[in-house]
Protein backbone atom coordinates (compact mmCIF):
# COMPACT_ATOMS: atom_id res chain seq x y z
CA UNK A 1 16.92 -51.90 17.20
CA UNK A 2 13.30 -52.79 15.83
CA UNK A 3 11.93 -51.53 18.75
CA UNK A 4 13.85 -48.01 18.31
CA UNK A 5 13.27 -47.87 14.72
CA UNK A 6 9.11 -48.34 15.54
CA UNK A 7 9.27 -45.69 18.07
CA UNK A 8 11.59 -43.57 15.68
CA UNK A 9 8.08 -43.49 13.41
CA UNK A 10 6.02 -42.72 16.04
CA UNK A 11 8.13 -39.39 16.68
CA UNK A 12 8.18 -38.77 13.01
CA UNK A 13 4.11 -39.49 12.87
CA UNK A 14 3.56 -37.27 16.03
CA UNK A 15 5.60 -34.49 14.49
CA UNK A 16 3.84 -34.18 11.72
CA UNK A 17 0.46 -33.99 13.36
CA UNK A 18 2.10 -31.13 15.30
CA UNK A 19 2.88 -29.37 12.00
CA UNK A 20 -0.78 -29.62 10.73
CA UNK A 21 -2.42 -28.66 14.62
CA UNK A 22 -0.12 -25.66 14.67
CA UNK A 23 -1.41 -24.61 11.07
CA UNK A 24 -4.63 -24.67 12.03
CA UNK A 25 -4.28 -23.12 15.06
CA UNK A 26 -2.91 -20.15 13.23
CA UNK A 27 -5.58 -20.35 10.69
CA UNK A 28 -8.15 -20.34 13.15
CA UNK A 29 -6.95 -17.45 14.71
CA UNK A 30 -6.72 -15.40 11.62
CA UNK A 31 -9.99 -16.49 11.22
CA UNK A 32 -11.68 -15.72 14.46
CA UNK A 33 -10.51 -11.74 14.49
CA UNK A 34 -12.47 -11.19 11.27
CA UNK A 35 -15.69 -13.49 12.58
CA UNK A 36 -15.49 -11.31 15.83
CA UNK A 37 -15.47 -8.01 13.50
CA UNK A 38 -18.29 -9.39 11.87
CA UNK A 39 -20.37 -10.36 14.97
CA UNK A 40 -19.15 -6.69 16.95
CA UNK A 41 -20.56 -5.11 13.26
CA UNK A 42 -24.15 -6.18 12.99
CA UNK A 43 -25.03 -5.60 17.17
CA UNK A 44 -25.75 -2.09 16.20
CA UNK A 45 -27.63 -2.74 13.47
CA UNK A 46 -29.96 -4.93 15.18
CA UNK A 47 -30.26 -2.74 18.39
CA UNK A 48 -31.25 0.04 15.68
CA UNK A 49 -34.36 -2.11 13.99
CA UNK A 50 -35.33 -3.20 17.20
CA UNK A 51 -35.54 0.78 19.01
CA UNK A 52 -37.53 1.33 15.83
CA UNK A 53 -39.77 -1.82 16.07
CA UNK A 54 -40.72 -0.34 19.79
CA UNK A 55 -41.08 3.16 18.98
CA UNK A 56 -43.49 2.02 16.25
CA UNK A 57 -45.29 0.00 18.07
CA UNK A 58 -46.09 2.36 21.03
CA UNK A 59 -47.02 4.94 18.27
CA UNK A 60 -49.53 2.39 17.26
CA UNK A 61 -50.55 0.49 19.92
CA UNK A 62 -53.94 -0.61 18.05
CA UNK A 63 -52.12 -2.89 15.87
CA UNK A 64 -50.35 -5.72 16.68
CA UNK A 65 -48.47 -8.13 14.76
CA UNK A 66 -48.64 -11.77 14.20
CA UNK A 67 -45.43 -12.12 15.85
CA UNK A 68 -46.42 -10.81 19.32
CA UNK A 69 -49.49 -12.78 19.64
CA UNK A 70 -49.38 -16.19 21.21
CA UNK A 71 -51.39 -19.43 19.70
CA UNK A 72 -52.45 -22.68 21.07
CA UNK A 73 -50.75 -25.15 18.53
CA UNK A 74 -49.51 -28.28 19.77
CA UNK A 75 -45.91 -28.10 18.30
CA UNK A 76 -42.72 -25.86 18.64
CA UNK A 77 -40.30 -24.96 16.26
CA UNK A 78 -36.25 -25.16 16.81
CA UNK A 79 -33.99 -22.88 14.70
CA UNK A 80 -30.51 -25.17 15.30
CA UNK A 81 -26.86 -23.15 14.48
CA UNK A 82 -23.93 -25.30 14.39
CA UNK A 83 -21.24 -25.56 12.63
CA UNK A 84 -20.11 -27.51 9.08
CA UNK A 85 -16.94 -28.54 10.49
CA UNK A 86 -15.08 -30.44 13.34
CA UNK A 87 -12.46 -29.83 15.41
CA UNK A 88 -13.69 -26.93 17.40
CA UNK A 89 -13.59 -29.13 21.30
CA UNK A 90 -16.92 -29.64 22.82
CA UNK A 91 -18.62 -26.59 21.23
CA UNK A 92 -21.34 -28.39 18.90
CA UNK A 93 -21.93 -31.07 21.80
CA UNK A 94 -22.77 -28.34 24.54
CA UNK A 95 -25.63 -26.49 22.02
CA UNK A 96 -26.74 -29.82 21.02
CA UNK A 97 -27.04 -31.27 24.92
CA UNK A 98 -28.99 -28.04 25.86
CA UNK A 99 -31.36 -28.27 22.75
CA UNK A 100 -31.82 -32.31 23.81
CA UNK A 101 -32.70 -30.95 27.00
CA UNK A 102 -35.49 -27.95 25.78
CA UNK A 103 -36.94 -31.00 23.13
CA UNK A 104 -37.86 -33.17 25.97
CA UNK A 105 -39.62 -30.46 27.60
CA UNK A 106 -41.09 -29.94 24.79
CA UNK A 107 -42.18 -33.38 23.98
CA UNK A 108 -42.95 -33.97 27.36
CA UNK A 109 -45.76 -31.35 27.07
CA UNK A 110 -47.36 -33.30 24.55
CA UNK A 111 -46.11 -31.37 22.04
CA UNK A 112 -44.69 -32.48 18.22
CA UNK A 113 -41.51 -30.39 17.32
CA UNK A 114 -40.27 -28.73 13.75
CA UNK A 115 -36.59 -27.70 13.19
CA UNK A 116 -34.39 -26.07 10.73
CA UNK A 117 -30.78 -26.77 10.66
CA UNK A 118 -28.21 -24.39 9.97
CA UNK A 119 -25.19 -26.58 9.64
CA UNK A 120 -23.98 -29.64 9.25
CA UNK A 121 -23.56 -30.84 12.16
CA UNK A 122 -26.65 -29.72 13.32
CA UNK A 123 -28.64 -31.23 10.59
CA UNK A 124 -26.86 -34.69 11.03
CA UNK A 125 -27.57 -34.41 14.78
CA UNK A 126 -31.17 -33.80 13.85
CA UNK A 127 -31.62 -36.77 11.54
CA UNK A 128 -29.76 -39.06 13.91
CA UNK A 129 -32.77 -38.57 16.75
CA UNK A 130 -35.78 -38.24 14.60
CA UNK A 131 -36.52 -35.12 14.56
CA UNK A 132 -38.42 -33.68 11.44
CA UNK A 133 -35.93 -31.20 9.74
CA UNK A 134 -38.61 -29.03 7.45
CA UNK A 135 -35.63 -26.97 6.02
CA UNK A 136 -32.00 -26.71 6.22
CA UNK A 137 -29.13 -24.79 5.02
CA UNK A 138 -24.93 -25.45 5.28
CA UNK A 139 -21.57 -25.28 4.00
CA UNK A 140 -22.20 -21.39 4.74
CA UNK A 141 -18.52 -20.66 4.57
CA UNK A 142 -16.89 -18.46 7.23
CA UNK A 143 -18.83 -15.37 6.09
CA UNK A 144 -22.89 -15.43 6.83
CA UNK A 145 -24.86 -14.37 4.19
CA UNK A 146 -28.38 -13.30 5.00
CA UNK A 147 -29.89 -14.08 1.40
CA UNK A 148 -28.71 -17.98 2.14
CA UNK A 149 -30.84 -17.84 6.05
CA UNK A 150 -34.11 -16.24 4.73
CA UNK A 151 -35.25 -18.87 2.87
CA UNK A 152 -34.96 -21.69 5.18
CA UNK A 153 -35.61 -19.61 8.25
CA UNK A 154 -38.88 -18.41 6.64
CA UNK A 155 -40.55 -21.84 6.57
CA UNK A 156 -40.79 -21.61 10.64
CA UNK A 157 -41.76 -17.97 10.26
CA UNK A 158 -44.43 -18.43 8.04
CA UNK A 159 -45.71 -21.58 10.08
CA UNK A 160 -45.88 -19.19 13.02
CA UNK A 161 -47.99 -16.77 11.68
CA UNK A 162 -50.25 -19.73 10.71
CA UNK A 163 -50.74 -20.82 13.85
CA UNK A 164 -48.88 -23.86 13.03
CA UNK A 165 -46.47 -23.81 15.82
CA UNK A 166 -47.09 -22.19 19.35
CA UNK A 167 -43.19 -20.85 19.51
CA UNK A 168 -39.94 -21.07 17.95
CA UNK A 169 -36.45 -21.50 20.05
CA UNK A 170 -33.30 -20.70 18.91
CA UNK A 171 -30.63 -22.67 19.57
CA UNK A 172 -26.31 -21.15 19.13
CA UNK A 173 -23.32 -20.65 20.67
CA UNK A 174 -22.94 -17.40 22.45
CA UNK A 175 -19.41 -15.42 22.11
CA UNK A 176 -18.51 -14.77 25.66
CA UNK A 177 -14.53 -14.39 24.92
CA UNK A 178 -11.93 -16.00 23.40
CA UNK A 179 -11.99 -18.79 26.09
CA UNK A 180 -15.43 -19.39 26.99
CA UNK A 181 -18.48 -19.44 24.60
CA UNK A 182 -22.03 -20.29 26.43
CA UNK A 183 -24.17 -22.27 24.37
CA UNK A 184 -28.01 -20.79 24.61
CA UNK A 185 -31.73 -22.03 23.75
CA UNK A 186 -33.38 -18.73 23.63
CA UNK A 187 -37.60 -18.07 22.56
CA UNK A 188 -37.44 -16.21 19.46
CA UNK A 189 -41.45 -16.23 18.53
CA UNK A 190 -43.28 -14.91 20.51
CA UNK A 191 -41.09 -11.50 20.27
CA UNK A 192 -41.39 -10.34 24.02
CA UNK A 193 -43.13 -6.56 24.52
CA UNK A 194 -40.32 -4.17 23.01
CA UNK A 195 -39.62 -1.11 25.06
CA UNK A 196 -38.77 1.64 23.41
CA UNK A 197 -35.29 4.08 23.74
CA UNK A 198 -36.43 5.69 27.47
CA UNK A 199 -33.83 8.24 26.53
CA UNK A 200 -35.91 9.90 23.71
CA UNK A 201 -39.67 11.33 23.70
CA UNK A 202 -42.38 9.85 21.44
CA UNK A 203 -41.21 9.57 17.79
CA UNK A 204 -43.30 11.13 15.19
CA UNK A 205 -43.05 8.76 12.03
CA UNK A 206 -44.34 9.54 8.28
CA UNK A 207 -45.74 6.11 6.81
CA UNK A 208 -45.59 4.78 3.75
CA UNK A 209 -47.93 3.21 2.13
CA UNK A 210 -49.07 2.94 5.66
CA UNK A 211 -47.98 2.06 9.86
CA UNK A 212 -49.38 -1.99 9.50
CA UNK A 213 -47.40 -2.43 6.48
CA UNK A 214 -44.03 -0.56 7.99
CA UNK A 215 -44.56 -2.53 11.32
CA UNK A 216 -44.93 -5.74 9.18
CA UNK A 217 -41.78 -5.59 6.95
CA UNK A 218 -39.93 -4.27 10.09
CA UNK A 219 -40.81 -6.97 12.68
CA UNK A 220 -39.90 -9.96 9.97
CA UNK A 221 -36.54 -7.76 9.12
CA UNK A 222 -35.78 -7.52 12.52
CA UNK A 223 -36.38 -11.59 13.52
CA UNK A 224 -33.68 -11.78 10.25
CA UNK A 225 -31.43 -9.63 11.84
CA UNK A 226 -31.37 -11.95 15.29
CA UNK A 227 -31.39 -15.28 13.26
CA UNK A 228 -28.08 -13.28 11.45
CA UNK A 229 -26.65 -12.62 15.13
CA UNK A 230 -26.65 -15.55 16.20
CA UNK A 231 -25.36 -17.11 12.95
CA UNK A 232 -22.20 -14.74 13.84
CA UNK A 233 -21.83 -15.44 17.02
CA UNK A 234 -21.52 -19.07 16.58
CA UNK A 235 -19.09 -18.29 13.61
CA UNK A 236 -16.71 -16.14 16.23
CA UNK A 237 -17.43 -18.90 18.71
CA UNK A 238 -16.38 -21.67 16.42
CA UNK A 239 -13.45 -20.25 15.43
CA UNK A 240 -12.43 -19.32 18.83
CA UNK A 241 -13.14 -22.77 19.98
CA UNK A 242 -11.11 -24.19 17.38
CA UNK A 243 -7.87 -21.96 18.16
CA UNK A 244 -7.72 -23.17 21.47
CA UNK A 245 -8.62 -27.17 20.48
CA UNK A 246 -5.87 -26.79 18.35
CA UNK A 247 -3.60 -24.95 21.25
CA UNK A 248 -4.23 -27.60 23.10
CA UNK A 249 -3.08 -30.65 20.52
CA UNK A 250 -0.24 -28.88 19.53
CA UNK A 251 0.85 -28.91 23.66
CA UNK A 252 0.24 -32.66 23.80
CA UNK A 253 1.85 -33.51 20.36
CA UNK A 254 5.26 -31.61 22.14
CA UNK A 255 4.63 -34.14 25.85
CA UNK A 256 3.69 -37.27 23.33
CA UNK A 257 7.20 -36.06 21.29
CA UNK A 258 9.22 -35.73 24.24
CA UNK A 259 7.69 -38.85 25.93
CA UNK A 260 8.60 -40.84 22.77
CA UNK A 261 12.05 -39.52 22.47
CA UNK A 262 12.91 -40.57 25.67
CA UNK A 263 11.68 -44.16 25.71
CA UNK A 264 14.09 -44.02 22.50
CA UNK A 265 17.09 -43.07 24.32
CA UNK A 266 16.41 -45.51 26.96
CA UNK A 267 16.20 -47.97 24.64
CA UNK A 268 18.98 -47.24 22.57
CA UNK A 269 21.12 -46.77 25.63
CA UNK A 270 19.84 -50.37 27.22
CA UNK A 271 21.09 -52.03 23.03
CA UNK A 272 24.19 -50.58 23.37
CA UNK A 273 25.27 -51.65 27.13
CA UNK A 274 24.11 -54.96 26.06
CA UNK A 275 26.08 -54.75 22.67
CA UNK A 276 29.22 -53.75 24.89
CA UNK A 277 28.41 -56.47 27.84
CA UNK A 278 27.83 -58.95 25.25
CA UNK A 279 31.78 -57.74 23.67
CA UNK A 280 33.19 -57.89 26.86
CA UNK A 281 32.17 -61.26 27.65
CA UNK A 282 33.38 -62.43 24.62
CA UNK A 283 36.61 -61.25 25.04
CA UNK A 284 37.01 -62.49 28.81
CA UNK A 285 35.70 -65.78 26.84
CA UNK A 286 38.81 -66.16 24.58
């Protein structure tokens, strides 16, 4: 019975993966209610900067900010968002196929390239092909926190309004639902034209100090608030993702289980006719 006892360890093995699959399955989807709260929460604060961001800018259409004006530099910056951890299926492998594909367009146009990495995943994926990482920020937890994507983010901001790069992509997974998430390569710089709320007239704003500095602080705040969007989304994505990975082991652990257990009875059914045809012809022996 060596052969039963082995596959007796197997089952034993198996079941315990199932136990630790179906944990995290549960975990994941405790997890990926509050990350879609999260990422439902801050759409209408970034629809709200942005209606203001138009309205200001049609009130002052003299000015125009760094940020909606295009440059001629020979190099493109990627924002990357992926996640710290494994074990979410084929999420992190679709964003990071679609961003291989927008780098050799990129390169292909003669063009050098600049990322930031939020994640580790990302940032390892980064490394592995060469590409120059100028800042990077992970282990964000399953909460984002703005404060911890400024910084980083700012580096490819600030090299945008120096002319340093001509654009800047950004690269996440996009909740659809609970079973599909799309994963998108999206310009962020330049900001396209911003039309303003067609359901209200003109809006008459009181500055302070004055409109450039309001339209400044508003435009960076609201290139933040997407950055922080799609941070979200890829959270409630990730989570999602992982749920049904996990779904989906848990399944196979049961087949693999009840696979295993019945090679076992076979097998202990084939010892014990042979223990009782080897008895038998004993007896008929004497």
């Amino acid at each position: 019975m060596a052969a039963g006892k082995e596959i007796r360890g197997k089952i034993k093995s198996v079941e315990n993966t199932k136990k630790i699959t179906k944990a995290m399955e549960m975990v994941a989807a405790s997890k990926m209610r509050k990350a879609q709260e999260r990422m439902r929460a801050a759409r209408p604060y970034s629809d709200k900067v942005r209606n203001i961001a138009a309205n200001l800018g049609q009130a002052n259409p003299e000015y125009t900010h760094p940020f909606m004006q295009s440059n001629d530099a020979k190099a493109a910056g990627f924002i990357v968002v992926s996640t710290d951890k494994g074990l979410c299926g084929g999420l992190n492998t679709n964003v990071l196929r679609a961003l291989t594909g927008k780098l050799r367009e990129v390169q292909a146009a003669g063009q050098s390239v600049q990322a930031v990495a939020i994640g580790t995943k990302g940032l390892g994926f980064l490394n592995r092909i060469g590409a120059p990482v100028v800042s990077h920020v992970t282990q964000l937890g399953d909460k984002p926190h703005l404060e911890k994507l400024i910084g980083p983010v700012k580096v490819l901001l600030d090299a945008y309004s120096q002319g340093k790069v001509n654009a800047v992509y950004l690269c996440y997974t996009k909740f659809i639902n609970t079973m599909r998430q799309e994963p998108v390569v999206e310009k962020l710089l330049p900001l396209a034209k911003l039309e303003a709320d067609k359901g209200h007239p003109g809006w008459d704003y009181i500055y302070e100090p004055d409109a450039q500095s309001v339209i400044d602080d508003l435009l960076v705040r609201y290139v933040e608030a997407l950055v922080y969007q799609a941070v979200a989304e890829n959270m409630a994505s990730e989570q999602s993702a992982r749920m049904v990975a996990m779904k989906s082991a848990t399944d196979n652990a049961g087949n693999v289980i009840s696979e295993l257990k019945l090679i076992y009875n076979k097998t202990r059914q084939a010892a014990i006719t042979k223990e009782l045809s080897e008895i038998v012809a004993g007896a008929a022996a004497v």
